[in-house]
N, C-alpha and C. Protein backbone atom coordinates (compact mmCIF):
# COMPACT_ATOMS: atom_id res chain seq x y z
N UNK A 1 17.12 24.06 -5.47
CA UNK A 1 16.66 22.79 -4.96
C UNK A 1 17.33 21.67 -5.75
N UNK A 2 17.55 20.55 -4.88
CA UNK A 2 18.00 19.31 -5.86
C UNK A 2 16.94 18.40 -5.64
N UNK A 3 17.41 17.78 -6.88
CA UNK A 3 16.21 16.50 -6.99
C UNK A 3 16.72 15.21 -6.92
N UNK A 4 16.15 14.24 -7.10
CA UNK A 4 16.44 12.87 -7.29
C UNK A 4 17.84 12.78 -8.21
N UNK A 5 16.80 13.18 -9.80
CA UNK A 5 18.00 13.46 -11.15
C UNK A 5 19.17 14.01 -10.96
N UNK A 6 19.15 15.07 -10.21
CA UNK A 6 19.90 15.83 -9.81
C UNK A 6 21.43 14.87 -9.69
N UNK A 7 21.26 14.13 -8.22
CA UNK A 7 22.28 13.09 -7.77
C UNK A 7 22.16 11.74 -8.44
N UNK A 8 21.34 11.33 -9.08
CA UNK A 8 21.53 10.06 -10.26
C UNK A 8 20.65 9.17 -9.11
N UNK A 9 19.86 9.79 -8.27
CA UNK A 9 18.84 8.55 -7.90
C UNK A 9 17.72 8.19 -8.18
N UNK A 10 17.26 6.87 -8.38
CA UNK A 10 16.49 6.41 -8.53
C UNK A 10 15.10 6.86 -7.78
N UNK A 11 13.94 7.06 -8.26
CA UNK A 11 12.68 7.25 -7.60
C UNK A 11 11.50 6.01 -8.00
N UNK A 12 11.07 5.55 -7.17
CA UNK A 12 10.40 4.78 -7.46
C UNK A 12 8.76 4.48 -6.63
N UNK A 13 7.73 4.42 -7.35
CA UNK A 13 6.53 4.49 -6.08
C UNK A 13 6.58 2.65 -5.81
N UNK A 14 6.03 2.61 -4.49
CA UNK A 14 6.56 1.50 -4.00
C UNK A 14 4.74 1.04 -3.59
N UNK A 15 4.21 2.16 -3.06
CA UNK A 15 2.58 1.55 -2.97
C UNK A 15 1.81 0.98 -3.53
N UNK A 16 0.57 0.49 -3.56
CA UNK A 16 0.00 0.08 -4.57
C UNK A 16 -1.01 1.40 -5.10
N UNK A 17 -1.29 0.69 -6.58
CA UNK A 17 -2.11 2.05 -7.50
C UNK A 17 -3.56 1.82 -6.96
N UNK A 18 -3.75 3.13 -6.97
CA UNK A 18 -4.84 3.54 -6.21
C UNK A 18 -6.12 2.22 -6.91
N UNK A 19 -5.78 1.95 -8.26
CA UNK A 19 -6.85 1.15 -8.85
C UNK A 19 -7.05 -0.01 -8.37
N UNK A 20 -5.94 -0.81 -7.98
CA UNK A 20 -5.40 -1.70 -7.32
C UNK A 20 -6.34 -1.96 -5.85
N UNK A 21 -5.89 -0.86 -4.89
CA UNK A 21 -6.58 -0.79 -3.53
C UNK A 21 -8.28 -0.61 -4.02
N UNK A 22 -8.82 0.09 -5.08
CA UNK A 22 -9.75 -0.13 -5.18
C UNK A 22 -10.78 -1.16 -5.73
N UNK A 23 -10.17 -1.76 -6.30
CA UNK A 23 -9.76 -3.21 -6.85
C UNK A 23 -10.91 -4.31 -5.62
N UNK A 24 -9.57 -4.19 -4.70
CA UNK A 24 -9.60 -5.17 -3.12
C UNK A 24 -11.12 -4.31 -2.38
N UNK A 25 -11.47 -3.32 -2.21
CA UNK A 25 -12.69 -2.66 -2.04
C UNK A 25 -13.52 -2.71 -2.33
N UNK A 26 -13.76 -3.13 -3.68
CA UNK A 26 -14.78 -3.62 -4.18
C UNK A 26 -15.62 -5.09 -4.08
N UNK A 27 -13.94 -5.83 -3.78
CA UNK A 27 -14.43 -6.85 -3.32
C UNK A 27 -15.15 -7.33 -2.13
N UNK A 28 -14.77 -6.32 -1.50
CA UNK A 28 -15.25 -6.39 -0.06
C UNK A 28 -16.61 -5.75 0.44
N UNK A 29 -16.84 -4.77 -0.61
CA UNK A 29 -17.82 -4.22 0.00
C UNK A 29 -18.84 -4.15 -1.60
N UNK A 30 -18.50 -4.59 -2.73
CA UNK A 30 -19.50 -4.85 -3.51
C UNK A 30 -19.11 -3.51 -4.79
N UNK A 31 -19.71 -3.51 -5.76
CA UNK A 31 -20.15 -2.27 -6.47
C UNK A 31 -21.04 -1.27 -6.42
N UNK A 32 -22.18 -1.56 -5.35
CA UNK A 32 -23.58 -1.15 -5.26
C UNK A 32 -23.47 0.52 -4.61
N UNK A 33 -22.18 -0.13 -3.53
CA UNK A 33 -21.93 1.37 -2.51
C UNK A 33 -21.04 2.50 -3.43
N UNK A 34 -21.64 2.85 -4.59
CA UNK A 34 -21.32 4.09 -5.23
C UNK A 34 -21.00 4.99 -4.35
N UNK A 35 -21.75 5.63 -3.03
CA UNK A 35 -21.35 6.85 -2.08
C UNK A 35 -19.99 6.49 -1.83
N UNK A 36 -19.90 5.48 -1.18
CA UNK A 36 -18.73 4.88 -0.38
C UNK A 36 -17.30 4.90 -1.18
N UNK A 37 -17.59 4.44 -2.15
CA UNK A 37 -16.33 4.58 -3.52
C UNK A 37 -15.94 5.82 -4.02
N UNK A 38 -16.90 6.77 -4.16
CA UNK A 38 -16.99 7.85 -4.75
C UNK A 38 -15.82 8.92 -3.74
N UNK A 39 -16.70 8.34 -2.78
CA UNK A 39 -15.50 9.12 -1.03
C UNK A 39 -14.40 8.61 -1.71
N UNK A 40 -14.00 7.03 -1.55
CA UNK A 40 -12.88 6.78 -1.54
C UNK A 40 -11.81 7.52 -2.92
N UNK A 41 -12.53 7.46 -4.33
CA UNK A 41 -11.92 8.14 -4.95
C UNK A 41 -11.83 9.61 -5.29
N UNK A 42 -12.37 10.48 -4.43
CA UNK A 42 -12.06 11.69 -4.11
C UNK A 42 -11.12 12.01 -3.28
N UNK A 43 -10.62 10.46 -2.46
CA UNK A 43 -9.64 11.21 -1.76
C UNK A 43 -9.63 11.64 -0.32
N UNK A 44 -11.29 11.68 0.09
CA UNK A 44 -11.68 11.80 1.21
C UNK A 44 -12.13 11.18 2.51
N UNK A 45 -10.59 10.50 2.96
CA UNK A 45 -10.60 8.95 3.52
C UNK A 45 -11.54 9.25 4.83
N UNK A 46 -11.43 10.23 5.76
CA UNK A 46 -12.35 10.26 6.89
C UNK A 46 -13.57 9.98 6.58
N UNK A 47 -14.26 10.92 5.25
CA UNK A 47 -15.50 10.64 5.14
C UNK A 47 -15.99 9.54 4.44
N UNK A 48 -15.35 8.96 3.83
CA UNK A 48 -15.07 7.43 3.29
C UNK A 48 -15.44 6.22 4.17
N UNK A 49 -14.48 6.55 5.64
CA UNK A 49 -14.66 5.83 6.59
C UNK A 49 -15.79 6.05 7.36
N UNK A 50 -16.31 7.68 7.58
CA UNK A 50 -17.60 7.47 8.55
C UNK A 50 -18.73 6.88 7.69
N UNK A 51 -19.03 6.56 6.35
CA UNK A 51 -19.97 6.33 5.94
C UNK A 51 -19.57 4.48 5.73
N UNK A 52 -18.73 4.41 5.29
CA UNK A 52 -18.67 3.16 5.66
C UNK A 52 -18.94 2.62 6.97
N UNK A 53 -18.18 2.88 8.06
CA UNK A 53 -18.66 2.79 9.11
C UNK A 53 -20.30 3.02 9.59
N UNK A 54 -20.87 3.58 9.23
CA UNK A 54 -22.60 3.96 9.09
C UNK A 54 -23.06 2.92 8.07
N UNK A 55 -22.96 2.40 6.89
CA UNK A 55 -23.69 2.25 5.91
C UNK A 55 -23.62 0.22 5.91
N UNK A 56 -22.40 0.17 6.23
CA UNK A 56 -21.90 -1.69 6.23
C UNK A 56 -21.31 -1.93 7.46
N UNK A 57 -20.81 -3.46 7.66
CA UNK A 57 -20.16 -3.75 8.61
C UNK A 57 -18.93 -4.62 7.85
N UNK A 58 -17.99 -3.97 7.54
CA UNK A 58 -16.78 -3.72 6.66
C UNK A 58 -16.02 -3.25 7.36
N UNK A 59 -16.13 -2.46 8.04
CA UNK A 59 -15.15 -1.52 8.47
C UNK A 59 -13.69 -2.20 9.12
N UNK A 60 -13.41 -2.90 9.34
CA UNK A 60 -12.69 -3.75 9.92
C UNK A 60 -11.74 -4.71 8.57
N UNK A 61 -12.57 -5.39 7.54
CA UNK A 61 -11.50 -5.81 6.57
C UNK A 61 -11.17 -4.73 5.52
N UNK A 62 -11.83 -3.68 5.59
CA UNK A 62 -11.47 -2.46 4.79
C UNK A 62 -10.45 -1.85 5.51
N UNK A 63 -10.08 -2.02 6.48
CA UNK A 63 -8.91 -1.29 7.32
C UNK A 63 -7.77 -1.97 7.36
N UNK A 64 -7.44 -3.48 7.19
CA UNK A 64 -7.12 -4.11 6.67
C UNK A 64 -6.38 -4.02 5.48
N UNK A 65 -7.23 -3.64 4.11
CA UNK A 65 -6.85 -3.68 2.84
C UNK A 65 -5.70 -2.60 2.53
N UNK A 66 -6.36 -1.03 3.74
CA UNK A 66 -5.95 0.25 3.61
C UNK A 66 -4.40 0.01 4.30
N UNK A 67 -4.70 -0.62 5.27
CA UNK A 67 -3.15 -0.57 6.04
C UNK A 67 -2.29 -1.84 5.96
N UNK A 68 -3.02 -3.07 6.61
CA UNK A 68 -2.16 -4.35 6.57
C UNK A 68 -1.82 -4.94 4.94
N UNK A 69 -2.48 -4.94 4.40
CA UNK A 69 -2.13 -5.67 2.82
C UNK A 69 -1.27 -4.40 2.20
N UNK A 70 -1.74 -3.00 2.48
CA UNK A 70 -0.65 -1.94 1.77
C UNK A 70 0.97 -2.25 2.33
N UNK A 71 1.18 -2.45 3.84
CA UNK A 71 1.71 -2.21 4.46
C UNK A 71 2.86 -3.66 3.70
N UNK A 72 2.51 -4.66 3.82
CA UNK A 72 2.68 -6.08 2.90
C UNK A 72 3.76 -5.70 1.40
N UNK A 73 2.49 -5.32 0.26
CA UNK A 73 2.90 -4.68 -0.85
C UNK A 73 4.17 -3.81 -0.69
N UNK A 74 3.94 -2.69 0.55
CA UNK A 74 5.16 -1.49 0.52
C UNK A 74 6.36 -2.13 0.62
N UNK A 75 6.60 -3.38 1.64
CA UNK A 75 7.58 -3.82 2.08
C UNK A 75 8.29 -5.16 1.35
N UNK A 76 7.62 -5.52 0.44
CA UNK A 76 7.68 -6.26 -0.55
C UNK A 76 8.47 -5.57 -1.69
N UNK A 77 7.82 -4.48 -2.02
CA UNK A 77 8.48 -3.66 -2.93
C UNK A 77 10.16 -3.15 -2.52
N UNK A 78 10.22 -2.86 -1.05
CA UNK A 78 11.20 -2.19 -0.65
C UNK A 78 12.46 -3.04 -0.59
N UNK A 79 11.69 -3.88 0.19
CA UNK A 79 13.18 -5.46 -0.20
C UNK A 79 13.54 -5.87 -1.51
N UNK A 80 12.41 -5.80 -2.46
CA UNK A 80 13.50 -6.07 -3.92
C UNK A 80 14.45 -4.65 -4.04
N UNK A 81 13.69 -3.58 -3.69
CA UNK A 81 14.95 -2.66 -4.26
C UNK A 81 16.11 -2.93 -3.64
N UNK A 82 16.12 -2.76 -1.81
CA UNK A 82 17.44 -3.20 -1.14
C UNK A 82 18.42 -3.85 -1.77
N UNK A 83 17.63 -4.79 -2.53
CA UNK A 83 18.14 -6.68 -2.83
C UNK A 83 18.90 -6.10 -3.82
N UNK A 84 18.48 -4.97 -4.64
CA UNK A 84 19.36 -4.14 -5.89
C UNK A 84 20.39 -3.37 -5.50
N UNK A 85 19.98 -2.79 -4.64
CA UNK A 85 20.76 -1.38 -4.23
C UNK A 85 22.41 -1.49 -3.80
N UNK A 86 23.03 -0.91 -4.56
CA UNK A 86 24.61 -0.96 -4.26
C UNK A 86 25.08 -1.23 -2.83
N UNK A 87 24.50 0.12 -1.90
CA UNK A 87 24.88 -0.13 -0.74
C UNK A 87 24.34 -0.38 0.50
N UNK A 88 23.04 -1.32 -0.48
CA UNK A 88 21.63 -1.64 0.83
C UNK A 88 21.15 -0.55 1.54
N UNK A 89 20.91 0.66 0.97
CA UNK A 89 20.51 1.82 1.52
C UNK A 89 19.62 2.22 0.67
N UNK A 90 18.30 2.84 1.04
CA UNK A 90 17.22 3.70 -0.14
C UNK A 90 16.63 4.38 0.85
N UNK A 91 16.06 5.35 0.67
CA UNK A 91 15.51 6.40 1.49
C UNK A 91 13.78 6.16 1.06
N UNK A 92 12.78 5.96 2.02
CA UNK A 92 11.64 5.88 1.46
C UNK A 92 10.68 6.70 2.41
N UNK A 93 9.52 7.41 2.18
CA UNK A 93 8.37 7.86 2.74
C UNK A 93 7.41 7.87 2.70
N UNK A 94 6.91 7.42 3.74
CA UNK A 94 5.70 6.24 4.19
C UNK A 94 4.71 7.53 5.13
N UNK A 95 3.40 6.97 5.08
CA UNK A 95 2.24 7.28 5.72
C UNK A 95 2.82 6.81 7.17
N UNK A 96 2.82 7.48 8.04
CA UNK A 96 3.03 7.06 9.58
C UNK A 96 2.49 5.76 10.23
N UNK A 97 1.34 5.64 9.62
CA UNK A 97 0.84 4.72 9.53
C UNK A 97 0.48 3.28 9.16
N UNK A 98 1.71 3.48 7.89
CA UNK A 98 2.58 2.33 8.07
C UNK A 98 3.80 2.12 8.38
N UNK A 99 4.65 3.09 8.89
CA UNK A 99 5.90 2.52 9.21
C UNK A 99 5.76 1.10 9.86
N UNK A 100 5.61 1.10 11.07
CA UNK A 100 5.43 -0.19 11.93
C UNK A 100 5.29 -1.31 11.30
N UNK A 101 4.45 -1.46 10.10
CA UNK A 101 3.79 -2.78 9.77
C UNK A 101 5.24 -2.82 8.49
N UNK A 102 5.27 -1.93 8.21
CA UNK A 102 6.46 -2.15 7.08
C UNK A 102 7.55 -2.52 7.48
N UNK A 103 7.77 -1.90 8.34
CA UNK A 103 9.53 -2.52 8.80
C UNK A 103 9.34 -3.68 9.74
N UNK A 104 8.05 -3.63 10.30
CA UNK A 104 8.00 -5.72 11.05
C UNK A 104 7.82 -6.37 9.89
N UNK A 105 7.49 -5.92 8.76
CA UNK A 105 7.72 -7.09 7.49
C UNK A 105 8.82 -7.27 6.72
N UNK A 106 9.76 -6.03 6.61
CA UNK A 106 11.17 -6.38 6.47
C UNK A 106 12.08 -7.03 7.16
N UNK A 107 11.89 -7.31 8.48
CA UNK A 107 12.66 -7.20 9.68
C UNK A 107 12.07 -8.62 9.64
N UNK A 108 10.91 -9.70 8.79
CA UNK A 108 10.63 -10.80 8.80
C UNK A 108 10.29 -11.24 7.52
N UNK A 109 10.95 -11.37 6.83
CA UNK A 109 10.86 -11.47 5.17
C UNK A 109 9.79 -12.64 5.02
N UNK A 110 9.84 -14.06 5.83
CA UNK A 110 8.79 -14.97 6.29
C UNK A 110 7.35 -15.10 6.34
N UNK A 111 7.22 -13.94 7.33
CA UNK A 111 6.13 -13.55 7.64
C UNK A 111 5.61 -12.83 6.49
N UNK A 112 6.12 -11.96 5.87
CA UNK A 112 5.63 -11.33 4.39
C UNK A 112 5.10 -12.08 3.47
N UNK A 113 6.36 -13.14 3.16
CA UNK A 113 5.89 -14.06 2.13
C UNK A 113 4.11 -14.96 2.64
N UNK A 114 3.93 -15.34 3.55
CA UNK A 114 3.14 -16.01 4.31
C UNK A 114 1.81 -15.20 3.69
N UNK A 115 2.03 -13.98 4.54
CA UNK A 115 0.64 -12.85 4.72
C UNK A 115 0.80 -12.88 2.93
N UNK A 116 1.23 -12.75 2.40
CA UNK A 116 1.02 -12.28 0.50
C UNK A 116 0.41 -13.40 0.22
N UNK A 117 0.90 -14.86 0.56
CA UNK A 117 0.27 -16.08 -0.11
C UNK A 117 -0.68 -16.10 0.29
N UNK A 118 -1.47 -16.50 1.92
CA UNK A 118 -2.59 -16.09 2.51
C UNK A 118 -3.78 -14.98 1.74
N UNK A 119 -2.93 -13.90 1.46
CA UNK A 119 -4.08 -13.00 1.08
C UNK A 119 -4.45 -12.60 -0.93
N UNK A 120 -3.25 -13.71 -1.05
CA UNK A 120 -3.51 -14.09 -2.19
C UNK A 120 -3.30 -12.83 -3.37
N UNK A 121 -1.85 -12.23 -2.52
CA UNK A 121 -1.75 -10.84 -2.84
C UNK A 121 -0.67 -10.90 -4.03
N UNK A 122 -0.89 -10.03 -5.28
CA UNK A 122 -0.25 -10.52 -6.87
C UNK A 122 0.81 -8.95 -6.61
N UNK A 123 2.02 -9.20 -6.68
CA UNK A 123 2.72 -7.60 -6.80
C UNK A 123 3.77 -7.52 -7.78
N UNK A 124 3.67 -6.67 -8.33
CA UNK A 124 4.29 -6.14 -9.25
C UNK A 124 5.43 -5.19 -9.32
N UNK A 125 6.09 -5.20 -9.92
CA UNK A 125 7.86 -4.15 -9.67
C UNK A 125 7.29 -2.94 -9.38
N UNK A 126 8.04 -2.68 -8.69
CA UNK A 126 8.04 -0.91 -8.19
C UNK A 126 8.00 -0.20 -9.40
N UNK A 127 7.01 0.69 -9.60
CA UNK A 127 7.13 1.49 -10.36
C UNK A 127 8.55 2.35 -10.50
N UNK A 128 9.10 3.00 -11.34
CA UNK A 128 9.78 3.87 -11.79
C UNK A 128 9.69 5.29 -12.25
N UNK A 129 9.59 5.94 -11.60
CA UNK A 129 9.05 7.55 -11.97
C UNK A 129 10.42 8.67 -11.90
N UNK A 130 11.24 7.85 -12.09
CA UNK A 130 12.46 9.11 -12.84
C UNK A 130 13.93 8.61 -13.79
């Protein structure tokens, strides 16, 4: 198998840290919903969501945080690397679920900046993990 190291490329996580998204969750839905958090940091987003969905009426800017503001961050991150990258090429892999929102935010650098100031969103360099 080859790796990244292997060919001298760069790896980098481009999402935000899980502490981060939980961060924005809290804000939204408080500290109190221990069940609800507990889902979320286990990992167990369906059941995360049906109890949220059951327990508050959140469900809607929490979907939000999970997809549109990630989706923001990812593509934020991805254009500084481009902006680096020798031959404007990087290979990245995304939740299906955000492709769409990521590449209409590359494809509108504008609109990014806008939605980040709006949501009052703070980002930080792509991590580096090789």
């Amino acid at each position: 198998m080859i790796t990244a190291c292997d060919v001298g490329a760069e790896v980098f996580l481009v999402d935000w840290e899980k502490t981060l998204v939980k961060k924005r969750l809290i804000e939204i839905i408080g500290t109190n919903n221990t069940e609800i958090l507990n889902k979320f940091e286990e990992g167990d987003i369906p059941g995360f969501l049906k109890i949220l969905r059951e327990k508050t009426d959140h469900l809607q800017e929490v979907q939000d945080v999970l997809i549109y503001e990630r989706d923001a961050v990812i593509a934020h991150k991805i254009s500084r690397l481009l902006k680096r990258s020798q031959n404007n090429k990087i290979v990245g892999i995304l939740g299906h679920s955000h492709l769409e929102g990521v590449k209409e935010f590359i494809k509108n650098p504008k609109k990014l900046d806008e939605f980040l100031k709006e949501k009052e969103i703070k980002i930080y360099d792509p991590k580096k993990v090789s």
